[in-house]
C-alpha atoms as a PDB file:
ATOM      1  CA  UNK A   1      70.772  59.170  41.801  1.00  0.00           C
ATOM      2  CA  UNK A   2      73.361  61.857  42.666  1.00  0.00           C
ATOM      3  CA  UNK A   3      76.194  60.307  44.261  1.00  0.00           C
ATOM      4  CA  UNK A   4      78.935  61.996  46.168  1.00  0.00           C
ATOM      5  CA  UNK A   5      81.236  61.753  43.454  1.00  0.00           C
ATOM      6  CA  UNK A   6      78.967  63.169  41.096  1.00  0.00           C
ATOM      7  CA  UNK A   7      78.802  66.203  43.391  1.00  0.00           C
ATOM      8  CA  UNK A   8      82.330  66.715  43.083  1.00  0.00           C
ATOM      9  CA  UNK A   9      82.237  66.445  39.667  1.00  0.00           C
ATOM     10  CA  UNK A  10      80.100  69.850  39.356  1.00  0.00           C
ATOM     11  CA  UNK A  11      82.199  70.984  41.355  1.00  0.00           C
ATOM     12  CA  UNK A  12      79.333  71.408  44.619  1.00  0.00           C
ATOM     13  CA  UNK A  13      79.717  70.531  48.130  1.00  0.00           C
ATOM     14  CA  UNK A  14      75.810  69.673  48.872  1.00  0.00           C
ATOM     15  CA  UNK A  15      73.226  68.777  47.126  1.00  0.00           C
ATOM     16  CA  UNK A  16      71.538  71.576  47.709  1.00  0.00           C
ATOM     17  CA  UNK A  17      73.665  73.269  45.306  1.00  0.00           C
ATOM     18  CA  UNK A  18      72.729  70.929  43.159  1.00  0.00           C
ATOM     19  CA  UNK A  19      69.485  72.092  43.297  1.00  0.00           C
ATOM     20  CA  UNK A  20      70.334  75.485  43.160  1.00  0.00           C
ATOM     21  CA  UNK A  21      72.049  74.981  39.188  1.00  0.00           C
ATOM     22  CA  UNK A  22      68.866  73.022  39.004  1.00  0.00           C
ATOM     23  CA  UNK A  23      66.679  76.683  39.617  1.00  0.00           C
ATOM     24  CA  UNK A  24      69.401  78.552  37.650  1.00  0.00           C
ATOM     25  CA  UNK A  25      68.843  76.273  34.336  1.00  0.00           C
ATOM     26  CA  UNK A  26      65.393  77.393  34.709  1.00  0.00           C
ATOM     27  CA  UNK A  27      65.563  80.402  35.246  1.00  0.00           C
ATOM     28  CA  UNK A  28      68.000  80.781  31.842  1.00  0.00           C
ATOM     29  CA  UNK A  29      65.687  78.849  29.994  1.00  0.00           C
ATOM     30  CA  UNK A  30      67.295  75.764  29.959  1.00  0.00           C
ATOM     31  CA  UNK A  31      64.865  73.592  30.115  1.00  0.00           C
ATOM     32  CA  UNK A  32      66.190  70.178  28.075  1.00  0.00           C
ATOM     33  CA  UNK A  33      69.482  70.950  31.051  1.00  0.00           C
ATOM     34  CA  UNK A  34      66.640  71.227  33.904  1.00  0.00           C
ATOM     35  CA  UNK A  35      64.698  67.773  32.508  1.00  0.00           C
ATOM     36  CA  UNK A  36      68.093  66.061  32.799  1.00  0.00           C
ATOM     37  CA  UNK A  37      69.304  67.498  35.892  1.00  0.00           C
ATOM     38  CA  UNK A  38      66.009  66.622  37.240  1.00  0.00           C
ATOM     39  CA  UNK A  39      66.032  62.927  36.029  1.00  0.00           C
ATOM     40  CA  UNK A  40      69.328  62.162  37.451  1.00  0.00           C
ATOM     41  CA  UNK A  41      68.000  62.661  40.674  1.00  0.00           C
ATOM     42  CA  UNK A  42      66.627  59.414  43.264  1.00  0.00           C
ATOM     43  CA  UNK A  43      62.578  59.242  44.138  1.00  0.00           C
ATOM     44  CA  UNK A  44      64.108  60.894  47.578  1.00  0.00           C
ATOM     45  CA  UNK A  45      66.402  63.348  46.204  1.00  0.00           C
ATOM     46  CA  UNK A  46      63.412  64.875  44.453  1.00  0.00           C
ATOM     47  CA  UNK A  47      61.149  65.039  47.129  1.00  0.00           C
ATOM     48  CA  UNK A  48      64.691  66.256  49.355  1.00  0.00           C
ATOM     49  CA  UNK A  49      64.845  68.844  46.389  1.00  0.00           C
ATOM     50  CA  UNK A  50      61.176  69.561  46.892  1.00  0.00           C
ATOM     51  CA  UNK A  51      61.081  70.578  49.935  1.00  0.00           C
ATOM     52  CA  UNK A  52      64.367  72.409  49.821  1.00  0.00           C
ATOM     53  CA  UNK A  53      62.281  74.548  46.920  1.00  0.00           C
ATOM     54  CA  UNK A  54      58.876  75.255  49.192  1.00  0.00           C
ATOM     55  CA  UNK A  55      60.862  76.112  52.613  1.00  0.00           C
ATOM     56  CA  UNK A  56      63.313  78.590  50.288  1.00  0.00           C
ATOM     57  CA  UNK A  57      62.583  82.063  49.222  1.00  0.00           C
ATOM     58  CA  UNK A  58      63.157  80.845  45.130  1.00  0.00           C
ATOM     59  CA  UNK A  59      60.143  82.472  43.188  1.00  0.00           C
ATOM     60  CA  UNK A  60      59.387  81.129  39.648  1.00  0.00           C
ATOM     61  CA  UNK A  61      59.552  77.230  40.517  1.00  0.00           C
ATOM     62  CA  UNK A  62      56.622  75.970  39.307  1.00  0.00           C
ATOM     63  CA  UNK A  63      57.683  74.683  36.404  1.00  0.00           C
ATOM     64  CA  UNK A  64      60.492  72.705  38.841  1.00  0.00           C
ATOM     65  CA  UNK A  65      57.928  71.018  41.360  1.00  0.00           C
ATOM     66  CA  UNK A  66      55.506  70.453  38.786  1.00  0.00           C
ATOM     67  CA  UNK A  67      58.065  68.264  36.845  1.00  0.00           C
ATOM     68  CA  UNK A  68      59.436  67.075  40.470  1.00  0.00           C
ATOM     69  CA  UNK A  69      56.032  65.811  41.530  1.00  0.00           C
ATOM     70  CA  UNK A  70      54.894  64.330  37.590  1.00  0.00           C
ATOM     71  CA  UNK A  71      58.267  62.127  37.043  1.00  0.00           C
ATOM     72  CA  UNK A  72      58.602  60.309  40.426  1.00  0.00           C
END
């Protein structure tokens, strides 16, 4: 789970710039980055991170809700 504190710690106010680094490590390629960004996250915070993906304008996700939906 991402805390508060572990917010602050990268250095982002919301979460949802959390899951914005989350769509930049993809798009760079990071994938091993994107796994573990993506595994620190709570059973909500995905689906929160889900959604924030399908009601944005981010193209090139796939990859992101695929792993979102297959490690719950």
């Amino acid at each position: 789970m991402i805390s508060k504190k572990d917010l602050k710690n990268y250095e982002f106010k919301t979460i949802e710039n959390y899951f914005d680094y989350i769509v930049e490590s993809e798009i760079n390629g990071q994938y091993r980055q994107l796994k573990e960004l993506i595994n620190k996250l709570s059973p909500k915070q995905k689906r929160l991170c889900f959604l924030y993906l399908s009601n944005e304008s981010f193209n090139n996700v796939k990859n992101i809700k695929e792993f979102l939906i297959y490690n719950e």
